[in-house]
C-alpha atoms as a PDB file:
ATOM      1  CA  UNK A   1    -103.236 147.170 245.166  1.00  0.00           C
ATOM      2  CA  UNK A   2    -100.882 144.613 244.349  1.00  0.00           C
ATOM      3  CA  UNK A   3     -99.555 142.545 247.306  1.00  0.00           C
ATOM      4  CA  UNK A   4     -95.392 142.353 247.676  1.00  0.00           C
ATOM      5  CA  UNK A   5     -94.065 139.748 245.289  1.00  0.00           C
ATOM      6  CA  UNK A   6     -92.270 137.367 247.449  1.00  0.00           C
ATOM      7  CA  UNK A   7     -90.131 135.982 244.466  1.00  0.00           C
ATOM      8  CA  UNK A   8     -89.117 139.744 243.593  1.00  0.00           C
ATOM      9  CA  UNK A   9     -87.781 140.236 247.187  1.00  0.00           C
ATOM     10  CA  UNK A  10     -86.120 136.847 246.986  1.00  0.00           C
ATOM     11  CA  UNK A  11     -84.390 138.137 243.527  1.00  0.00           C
ATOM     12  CA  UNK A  12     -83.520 140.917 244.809  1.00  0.00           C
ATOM     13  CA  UNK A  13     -81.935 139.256 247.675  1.00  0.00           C
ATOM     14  CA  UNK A  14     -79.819 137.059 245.589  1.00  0.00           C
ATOM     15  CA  UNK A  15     -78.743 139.770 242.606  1.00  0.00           C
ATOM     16  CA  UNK A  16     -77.165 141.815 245.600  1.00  0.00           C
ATOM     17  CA  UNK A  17     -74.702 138.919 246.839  1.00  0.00           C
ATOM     18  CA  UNK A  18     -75.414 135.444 248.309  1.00  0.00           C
ATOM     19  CA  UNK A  19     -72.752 136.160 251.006  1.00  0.00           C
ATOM     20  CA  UNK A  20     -73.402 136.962 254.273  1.00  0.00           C
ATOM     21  CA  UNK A  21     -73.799 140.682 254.597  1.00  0.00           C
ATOM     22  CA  UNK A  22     -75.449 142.298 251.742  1.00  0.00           C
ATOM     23  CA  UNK A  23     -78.411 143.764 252.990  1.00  0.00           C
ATOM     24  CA  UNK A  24     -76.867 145.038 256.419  1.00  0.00           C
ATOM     25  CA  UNK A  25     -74.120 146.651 254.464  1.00  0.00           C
ATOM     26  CA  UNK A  26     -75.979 148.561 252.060  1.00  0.00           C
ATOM     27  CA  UNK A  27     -78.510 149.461 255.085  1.00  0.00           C
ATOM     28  CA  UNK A  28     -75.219 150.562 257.111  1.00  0.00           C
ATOM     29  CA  UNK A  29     -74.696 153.141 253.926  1.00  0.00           C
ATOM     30  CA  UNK A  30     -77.615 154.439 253.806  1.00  0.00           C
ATOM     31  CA  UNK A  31     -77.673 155.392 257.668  1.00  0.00           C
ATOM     32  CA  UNK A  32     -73.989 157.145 256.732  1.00  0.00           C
ATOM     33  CA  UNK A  33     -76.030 158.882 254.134  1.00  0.00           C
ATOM     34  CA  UNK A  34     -78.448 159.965 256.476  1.00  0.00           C
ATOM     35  CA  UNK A  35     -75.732 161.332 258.939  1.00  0.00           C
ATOM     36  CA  UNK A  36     -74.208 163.403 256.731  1.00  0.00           C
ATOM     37  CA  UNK A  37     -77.136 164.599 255.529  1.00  0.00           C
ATOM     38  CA  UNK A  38     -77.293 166.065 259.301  1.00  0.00           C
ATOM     39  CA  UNK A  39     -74.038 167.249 259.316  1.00  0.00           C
ATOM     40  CA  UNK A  40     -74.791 169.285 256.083  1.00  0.00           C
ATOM     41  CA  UNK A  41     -78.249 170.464 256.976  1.00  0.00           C
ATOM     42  CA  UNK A  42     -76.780 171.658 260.295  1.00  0.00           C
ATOM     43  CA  UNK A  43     -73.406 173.370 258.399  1.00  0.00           C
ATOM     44  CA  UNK A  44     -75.810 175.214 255.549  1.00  0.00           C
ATOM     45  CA  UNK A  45     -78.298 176.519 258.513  1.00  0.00           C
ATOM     46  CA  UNK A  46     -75.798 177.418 261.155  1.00  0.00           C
ATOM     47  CA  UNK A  47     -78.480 177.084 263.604  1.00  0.00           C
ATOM     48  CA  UNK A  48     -78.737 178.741 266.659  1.00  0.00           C
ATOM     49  CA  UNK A  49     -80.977 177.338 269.815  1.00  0.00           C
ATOM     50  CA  UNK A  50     -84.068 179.051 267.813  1.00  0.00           C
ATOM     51  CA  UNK A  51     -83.467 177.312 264.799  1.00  0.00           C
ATOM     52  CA  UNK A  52     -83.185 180.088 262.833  1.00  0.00           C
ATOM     53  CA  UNK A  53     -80.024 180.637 260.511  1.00  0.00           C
ATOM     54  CA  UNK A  54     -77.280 182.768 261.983  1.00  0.00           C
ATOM     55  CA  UNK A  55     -76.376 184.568 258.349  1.00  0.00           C
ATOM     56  CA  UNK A  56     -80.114 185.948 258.503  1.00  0.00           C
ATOM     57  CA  UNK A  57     -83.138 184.685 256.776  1.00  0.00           C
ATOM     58  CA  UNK A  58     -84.258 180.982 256.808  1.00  0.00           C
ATOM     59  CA  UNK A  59     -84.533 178.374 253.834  1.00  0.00           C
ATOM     60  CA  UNK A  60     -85.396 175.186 253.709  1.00  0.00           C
ATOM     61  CA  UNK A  61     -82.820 173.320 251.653  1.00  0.00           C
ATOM     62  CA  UNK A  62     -83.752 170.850 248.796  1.00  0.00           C
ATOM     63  CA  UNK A  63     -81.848 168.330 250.220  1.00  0.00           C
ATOM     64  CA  UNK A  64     -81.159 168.969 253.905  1.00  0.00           C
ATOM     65  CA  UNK A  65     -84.579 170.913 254.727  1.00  0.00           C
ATOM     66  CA  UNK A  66     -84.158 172.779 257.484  1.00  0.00           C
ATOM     67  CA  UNK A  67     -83.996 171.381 261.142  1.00  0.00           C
ATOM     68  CA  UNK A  68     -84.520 173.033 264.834  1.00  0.00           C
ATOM     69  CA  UNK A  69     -84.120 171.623 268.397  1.00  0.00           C
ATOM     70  CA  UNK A  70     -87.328 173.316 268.984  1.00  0.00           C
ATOM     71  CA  UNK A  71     -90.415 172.229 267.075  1.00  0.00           C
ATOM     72  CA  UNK A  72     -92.271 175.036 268.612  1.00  0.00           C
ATOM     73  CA  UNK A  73     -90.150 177.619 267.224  1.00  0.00           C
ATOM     74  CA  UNK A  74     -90.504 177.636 263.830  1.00  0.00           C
ATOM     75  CA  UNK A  75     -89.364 181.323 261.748  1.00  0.00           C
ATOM     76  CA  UNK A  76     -92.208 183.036 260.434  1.00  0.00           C
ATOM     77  CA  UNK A  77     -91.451 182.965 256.712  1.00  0.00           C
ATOM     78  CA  UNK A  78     -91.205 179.027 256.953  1.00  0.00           C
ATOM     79  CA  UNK A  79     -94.881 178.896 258.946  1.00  0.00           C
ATOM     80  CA  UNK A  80     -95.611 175.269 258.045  1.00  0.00           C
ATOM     81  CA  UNK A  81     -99.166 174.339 256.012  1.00  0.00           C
ATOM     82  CA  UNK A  82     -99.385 170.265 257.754  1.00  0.00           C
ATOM     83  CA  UNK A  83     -97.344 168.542 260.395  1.00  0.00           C
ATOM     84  CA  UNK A  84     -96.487 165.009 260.719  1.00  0.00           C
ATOM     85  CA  UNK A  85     -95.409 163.272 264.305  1.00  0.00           C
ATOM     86  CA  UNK A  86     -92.556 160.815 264.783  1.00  0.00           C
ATOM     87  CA  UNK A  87     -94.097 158.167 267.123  1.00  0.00           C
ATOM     88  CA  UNK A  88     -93.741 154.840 268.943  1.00  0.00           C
ATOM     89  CA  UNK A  89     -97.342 153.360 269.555  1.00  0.00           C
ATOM     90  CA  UNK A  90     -98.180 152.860 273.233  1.00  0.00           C
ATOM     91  CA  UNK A  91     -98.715 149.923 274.578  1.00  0.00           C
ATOM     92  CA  UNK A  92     -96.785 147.742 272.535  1.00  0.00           C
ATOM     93  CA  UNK A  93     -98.812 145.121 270.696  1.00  0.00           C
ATOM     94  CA  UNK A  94     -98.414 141.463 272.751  1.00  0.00           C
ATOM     95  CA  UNK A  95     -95.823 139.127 270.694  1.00  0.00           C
ATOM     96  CA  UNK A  96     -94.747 141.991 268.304  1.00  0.00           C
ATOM     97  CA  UNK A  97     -91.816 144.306 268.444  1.00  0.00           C
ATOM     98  CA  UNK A  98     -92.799 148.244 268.554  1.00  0.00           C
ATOM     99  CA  UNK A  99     -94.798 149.991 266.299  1.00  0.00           C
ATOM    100  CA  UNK A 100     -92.784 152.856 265.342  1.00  0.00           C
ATOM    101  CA  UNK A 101     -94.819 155.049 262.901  1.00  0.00           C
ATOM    102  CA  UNK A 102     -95.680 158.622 261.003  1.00  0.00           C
ATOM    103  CA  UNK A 103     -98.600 160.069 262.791  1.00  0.00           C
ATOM    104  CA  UNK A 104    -100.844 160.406 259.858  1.00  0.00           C
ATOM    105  CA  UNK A 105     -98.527 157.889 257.939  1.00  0.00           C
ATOM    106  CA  UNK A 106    -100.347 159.239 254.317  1.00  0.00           C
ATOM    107  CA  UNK A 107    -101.136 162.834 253.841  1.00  0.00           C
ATOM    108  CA  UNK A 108    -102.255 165.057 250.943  1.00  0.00           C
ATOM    109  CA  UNK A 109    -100.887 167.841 249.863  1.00  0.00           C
ATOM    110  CA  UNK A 110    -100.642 171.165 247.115  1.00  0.00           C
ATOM    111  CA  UNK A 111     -97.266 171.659 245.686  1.00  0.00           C
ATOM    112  CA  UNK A 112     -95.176 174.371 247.224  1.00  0.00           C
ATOM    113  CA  UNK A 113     -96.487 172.974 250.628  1.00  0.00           C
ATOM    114  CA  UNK A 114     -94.278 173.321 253.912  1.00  0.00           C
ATOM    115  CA  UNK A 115     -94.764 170.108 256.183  1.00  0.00           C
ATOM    116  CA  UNK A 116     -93.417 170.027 259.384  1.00  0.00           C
ATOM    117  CA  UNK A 117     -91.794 166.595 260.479  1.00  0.00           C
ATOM    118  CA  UNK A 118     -92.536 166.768 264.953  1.00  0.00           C
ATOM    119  CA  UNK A 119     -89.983 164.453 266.655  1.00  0.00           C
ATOM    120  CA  UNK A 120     -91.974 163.205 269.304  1.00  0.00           C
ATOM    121  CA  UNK A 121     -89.221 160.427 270.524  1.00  0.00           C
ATOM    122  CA  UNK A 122     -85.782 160.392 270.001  1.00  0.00           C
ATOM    123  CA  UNK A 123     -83.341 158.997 266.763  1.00  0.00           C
ATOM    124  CA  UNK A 124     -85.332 159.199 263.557  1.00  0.00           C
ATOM    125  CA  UNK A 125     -84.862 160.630 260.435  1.00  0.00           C
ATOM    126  CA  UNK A 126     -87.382 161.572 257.421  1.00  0.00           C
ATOM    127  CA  UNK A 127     -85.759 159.890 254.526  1.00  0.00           C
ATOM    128  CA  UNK A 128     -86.541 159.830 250.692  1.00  0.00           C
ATOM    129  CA  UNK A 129     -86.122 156.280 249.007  1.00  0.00           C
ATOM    130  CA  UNK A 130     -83.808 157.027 246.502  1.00  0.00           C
ATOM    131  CA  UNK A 131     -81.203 155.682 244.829  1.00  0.00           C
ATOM    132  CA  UNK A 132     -78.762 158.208 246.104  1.00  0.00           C
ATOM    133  CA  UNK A 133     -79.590 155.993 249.385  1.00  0.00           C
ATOM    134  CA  UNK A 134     -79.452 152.932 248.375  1.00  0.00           C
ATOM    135  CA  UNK A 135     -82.849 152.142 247.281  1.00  0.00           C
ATOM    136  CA  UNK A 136     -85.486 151.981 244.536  1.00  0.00           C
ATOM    137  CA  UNK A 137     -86.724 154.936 243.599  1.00  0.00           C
ATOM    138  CA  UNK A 138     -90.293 156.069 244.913  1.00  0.00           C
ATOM    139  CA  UNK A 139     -90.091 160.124 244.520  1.00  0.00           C
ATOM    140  CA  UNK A 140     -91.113 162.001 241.599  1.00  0.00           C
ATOM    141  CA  UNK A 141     -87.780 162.388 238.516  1.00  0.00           C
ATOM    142  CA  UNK A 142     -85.639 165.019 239.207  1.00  0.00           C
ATOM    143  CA  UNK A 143     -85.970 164.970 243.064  1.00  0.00           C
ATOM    144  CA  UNK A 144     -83.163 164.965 245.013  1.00  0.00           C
ATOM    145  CA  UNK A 145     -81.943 162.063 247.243  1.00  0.00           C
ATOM    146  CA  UNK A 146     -83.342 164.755 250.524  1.00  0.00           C
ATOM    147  CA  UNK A 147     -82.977 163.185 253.893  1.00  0.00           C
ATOM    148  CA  UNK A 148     -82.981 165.125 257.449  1.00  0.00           C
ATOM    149  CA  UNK A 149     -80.492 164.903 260.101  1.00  0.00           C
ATOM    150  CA  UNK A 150     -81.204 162.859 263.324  1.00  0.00           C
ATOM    151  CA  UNK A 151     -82.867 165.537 265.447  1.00  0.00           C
ATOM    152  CA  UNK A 152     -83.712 165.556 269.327  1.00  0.00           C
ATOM    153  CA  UNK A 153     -87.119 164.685 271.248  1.00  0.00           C
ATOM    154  CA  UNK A 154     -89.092 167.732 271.035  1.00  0.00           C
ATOM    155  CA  UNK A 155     -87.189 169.026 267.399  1.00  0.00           C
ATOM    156  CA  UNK A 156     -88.569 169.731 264.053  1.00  0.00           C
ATOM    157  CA  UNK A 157     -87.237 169.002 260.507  1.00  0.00           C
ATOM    158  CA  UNK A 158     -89.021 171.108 257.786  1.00  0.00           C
ATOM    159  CA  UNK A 159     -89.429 170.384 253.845  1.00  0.00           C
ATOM    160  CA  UNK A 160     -91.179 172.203 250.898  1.00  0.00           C
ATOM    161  CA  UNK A 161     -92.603 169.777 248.368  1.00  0.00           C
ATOM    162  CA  UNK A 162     -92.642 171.564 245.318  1.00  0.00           C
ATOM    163  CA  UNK A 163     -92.353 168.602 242.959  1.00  0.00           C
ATOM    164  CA  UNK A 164     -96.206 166.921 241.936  1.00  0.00           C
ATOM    165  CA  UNK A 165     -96.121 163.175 242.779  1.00  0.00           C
ATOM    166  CA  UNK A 166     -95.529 159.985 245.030  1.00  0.00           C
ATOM    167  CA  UNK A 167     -93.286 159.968 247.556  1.00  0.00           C
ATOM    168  CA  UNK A 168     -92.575 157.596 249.971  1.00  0.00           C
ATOM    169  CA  UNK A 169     -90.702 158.376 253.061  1.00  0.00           C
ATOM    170  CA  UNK A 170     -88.623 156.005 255.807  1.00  0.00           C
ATOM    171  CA  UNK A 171     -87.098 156.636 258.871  1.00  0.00           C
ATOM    172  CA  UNK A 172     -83.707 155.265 258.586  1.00  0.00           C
ATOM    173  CA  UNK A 173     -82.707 153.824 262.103  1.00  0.00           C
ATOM    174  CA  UNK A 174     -86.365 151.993 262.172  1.00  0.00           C
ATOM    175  CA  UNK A 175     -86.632 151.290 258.555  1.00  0.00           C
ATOM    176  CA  UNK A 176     -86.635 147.671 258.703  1.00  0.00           C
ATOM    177  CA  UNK A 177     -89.163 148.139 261.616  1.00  0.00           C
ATOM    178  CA  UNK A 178     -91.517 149.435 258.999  1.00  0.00           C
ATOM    179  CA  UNK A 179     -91.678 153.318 259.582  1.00  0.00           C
ATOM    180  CA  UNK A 180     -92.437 154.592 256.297  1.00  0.00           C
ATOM    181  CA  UNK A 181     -95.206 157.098 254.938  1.00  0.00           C
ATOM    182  CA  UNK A 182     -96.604 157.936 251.380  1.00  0.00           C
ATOM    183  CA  UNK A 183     -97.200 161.812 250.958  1.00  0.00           C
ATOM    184  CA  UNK A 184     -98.959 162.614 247.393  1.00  0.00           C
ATOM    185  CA  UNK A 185     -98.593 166.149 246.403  1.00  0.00           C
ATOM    186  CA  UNK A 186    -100.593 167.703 243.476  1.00  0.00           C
ATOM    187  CA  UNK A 187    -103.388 165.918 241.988  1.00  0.00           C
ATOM    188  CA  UNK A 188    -102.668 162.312 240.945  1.00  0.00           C
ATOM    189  CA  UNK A 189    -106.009 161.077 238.560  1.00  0.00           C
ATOM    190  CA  UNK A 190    -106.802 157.495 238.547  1.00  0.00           C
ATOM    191  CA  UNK A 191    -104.168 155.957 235.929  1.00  0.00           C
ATOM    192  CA  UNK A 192    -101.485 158.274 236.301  1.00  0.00           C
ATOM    193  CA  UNK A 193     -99.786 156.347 239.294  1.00  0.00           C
ATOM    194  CA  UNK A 194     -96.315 155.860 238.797  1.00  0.00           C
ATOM    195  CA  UNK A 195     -95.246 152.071 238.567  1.00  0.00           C
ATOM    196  CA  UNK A 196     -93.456 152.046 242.369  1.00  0.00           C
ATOM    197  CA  UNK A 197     -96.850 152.873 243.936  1.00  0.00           C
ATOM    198  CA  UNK A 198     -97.432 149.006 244.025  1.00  0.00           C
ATOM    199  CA  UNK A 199     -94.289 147.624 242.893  1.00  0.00           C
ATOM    200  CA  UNK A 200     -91.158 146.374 245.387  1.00  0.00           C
ATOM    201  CA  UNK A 201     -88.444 145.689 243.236  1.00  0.00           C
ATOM    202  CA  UNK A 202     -84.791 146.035 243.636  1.00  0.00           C
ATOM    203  CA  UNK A 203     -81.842 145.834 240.934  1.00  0.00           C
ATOM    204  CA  UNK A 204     -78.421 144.298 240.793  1.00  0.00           C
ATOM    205  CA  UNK A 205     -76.547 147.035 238.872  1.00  0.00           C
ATOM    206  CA  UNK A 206     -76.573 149.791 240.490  1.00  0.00           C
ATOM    207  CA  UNK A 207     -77.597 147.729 243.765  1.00  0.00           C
ATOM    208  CA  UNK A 208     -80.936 149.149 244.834  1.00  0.00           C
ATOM    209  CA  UNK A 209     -83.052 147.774 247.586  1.00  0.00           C
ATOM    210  CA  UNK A 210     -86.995 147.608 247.675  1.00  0.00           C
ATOM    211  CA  UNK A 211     -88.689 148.370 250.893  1.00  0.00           C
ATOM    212  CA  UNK A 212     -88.317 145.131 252.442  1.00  0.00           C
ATOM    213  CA  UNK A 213     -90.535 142.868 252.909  1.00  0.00           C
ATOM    214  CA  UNK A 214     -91.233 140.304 255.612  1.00  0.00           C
ATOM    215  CA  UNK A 215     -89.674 137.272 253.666  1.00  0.00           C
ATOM    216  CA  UNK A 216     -87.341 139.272 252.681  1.00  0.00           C
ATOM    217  CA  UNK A 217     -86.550 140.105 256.790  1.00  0.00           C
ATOM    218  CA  UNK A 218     -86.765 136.737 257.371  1.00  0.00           C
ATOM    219  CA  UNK A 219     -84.689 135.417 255.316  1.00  0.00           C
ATOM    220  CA  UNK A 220     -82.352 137.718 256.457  1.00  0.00           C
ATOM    221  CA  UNK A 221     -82.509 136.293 260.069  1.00  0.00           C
ATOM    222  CA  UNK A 222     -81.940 133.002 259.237  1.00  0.00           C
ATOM    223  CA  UNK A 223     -78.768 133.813 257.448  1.00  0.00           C
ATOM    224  CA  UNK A 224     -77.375 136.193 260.165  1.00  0.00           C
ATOM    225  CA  UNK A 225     -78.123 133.155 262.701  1.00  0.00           C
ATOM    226  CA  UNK A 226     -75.754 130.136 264.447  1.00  0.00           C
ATOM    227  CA  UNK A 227     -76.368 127.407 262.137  1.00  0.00           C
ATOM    228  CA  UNK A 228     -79.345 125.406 263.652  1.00  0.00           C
ATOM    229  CA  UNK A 229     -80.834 128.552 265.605  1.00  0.00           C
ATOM    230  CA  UNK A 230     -83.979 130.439 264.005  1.00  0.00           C
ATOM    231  CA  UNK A 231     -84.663 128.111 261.381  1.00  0.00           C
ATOM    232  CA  UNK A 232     -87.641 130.032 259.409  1.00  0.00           C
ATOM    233  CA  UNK A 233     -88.028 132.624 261.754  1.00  0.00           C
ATOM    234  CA  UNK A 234     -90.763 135.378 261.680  1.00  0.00           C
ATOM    235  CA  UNK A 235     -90.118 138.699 261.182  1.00  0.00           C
ATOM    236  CA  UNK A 236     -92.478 140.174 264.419  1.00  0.00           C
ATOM    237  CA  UNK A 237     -92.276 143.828 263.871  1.00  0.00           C
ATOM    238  CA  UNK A 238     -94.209 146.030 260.580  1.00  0.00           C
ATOM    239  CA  UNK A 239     -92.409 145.778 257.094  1.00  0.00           C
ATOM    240  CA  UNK A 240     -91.899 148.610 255.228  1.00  0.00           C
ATOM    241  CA  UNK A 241     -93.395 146.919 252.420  1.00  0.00           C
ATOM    242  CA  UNK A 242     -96.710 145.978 253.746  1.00  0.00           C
ATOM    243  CA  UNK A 243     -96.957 149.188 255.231  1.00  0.00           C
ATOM    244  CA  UNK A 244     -96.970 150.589 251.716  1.00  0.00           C
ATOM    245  CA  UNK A 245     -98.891 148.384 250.257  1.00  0.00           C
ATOM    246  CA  UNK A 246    -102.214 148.482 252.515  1.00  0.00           C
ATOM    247  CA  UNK A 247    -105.583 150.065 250.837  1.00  0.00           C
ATOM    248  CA  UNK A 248    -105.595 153.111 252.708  1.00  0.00           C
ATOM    249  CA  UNK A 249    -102.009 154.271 251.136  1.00  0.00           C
ATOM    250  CA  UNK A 250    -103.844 154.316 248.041  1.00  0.00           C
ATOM    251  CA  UNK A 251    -103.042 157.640 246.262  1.00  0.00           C
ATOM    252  CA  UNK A 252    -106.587 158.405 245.503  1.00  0.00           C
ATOM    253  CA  UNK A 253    -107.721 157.438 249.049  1.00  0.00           C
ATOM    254  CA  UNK A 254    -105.217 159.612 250.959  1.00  0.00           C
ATOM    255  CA  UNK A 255    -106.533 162.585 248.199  1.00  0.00           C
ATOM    256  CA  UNK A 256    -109.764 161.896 249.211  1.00  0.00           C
ATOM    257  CA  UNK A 257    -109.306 161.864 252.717  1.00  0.00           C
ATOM    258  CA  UNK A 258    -106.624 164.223 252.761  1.00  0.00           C
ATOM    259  CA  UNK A 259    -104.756 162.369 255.917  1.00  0.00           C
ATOM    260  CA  UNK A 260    -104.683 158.889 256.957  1.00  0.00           C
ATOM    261  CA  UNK A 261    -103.567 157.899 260.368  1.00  0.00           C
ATOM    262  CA  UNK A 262    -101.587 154.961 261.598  1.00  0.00           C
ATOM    263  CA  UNK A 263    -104.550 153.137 262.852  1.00  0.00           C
ATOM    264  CA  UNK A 264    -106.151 153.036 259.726  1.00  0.00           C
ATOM    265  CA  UNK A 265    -102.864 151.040 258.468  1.00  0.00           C
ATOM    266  CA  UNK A 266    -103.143 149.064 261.274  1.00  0.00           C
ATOM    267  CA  UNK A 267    -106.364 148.168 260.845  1.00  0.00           C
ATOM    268  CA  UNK A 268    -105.791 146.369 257.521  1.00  0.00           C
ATOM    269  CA  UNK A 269    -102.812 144.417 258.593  1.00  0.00           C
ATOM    270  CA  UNK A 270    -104.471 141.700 260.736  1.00  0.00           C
ATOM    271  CA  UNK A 271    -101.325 139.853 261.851  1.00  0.00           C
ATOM    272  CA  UNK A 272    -100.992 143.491 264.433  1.00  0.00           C
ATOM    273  CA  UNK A 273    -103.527 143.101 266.621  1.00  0.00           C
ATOM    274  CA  UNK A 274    -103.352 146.595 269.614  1.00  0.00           C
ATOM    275  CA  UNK A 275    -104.945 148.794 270.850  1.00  0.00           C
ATOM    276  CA  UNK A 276    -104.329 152.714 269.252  1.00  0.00           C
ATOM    277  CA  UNK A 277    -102.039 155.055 271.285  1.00  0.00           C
ATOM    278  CA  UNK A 278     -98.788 157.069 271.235  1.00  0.00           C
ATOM    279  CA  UNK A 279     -95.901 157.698 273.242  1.00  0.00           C
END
């Protein structure tokens, strides 16, 4: 795979604005984007304690999917084919932030599949990167910009994949802390990966992020700073972009192995060193 292009992320840095607030004000509409999303799931559903719908019969929404404050109490007719835990890793790695992560963070799957998103710790969301939130597209044409609410410890969010393709996923609140995942639904041959599976490039009309980098992070630091203070800082915590980028997000590797966990991402990104565990 290609490695992120640390000129790209500059560019894409400096086509959004070379004042002060950019980045933090397009992430601050995406997170709006991702609370409303909430608001709607929860309005269409009119969920109960059970998380079933009150006006009979449950759906999962293109957009909204369908959320419950009870992950163990999922309707029959939306009986879930994989699952996918929200985690923080336990213990936290010495000199780096937490590792909040998807738990596998790649999975395979057949179109028309149900996965169920588990929210083992509080304040995530299972977001699309779309431009409808602010970023580059990395889901198939013709999908919608879907996005869950923010659901409780111990909730579920569930969506049906029905589209064959890429798609990479971020929790919005820990975004820049590198929680992302790459789900590949369908069959994807060698060749037919779509040009985002490697690439990280924003745009400066419409404004679209890519998943950011650590340069990019960095850079963002400095500028945020009191003139003099974190000069060249490093970005301690995971980057969405490297994330992304390792060998085991490979389409054809997750197809082949059908689920890749977190410590196999780990594993490849040598600045992380930790032992493997989960809160």
């Amino acid at each position: 795979m290609t490695p992120p292009n640390e000129t790209t992320d500059q560019t894409s840095i400096e086509q959004l604005g070379t004042g002060r607030r950019p980045l933090l004000k397009i992430l601050g509409t995406s997170a709006a984007l991702s609370l409303e999303s909430g608001v709607a799931a929860a309005h269409d559903g009119d969920s109960g304690d059970n998380g079933t719908e009150g006006n009979g019969g449950a759906e999962i929404d293109p957009r909204y999917g369908f959320s419950t404050p009870n992950a163990d109490n999922i309707p029959g007719e939306l009986e879930p084919d994989h699952e996918v835990e929200l985690h923080i890793a336990d213990p936290v790695p010495e000199n780096h932030g937490p590792l909040f992560h998807f738990e596998p963070t790649g999975l395979a799957v057949e179109e028309g599949d149900i996965v169920q998103f588990t929210f083992t710790t509080p304040d995530h969301t299972i977001t699309a990167y779309h431009p409808g939130h602010g970023f580059q597209q990395r889901v198939p044409d013709g999908v919608p910009p879907f996005s869950s609410p923010v659901v409780n410890a111990g909730g579920g969010w569930l969506y049906q994949f029905e589209e064959e393709g890429l798609y990479d996923l971020y929790c919005a609140p820990h975004h820049p802390l590198g929680m992302t995942m790459r789900i590949v639904v369908g069959e994807l041959d060698e060749g037919d990966e779509p040009e985002y599976e490697d690439t990280f490039e924003g745009t400066e009309d419409p404004p679209l992020l890519p998943p950011f980098s650590k340069e990019m992070l960095e850079e963002e630091l400095e500028v945020f700073s009191e003139p003099g203070k974190n000069v060249r800082p490093e970005w301690v915590w995971l980057t969405p972009a490297e994330v992304l980028d390792t060998e085991v997000l490979d389409p054809g590797q997750i197809q082949a192995e059908g689920s890749v966990p977190f410590s196999d991402v780990l594993d490849e990104i040598s600045r992380i060193e930790t032992s493997h565990g989960h809160e």
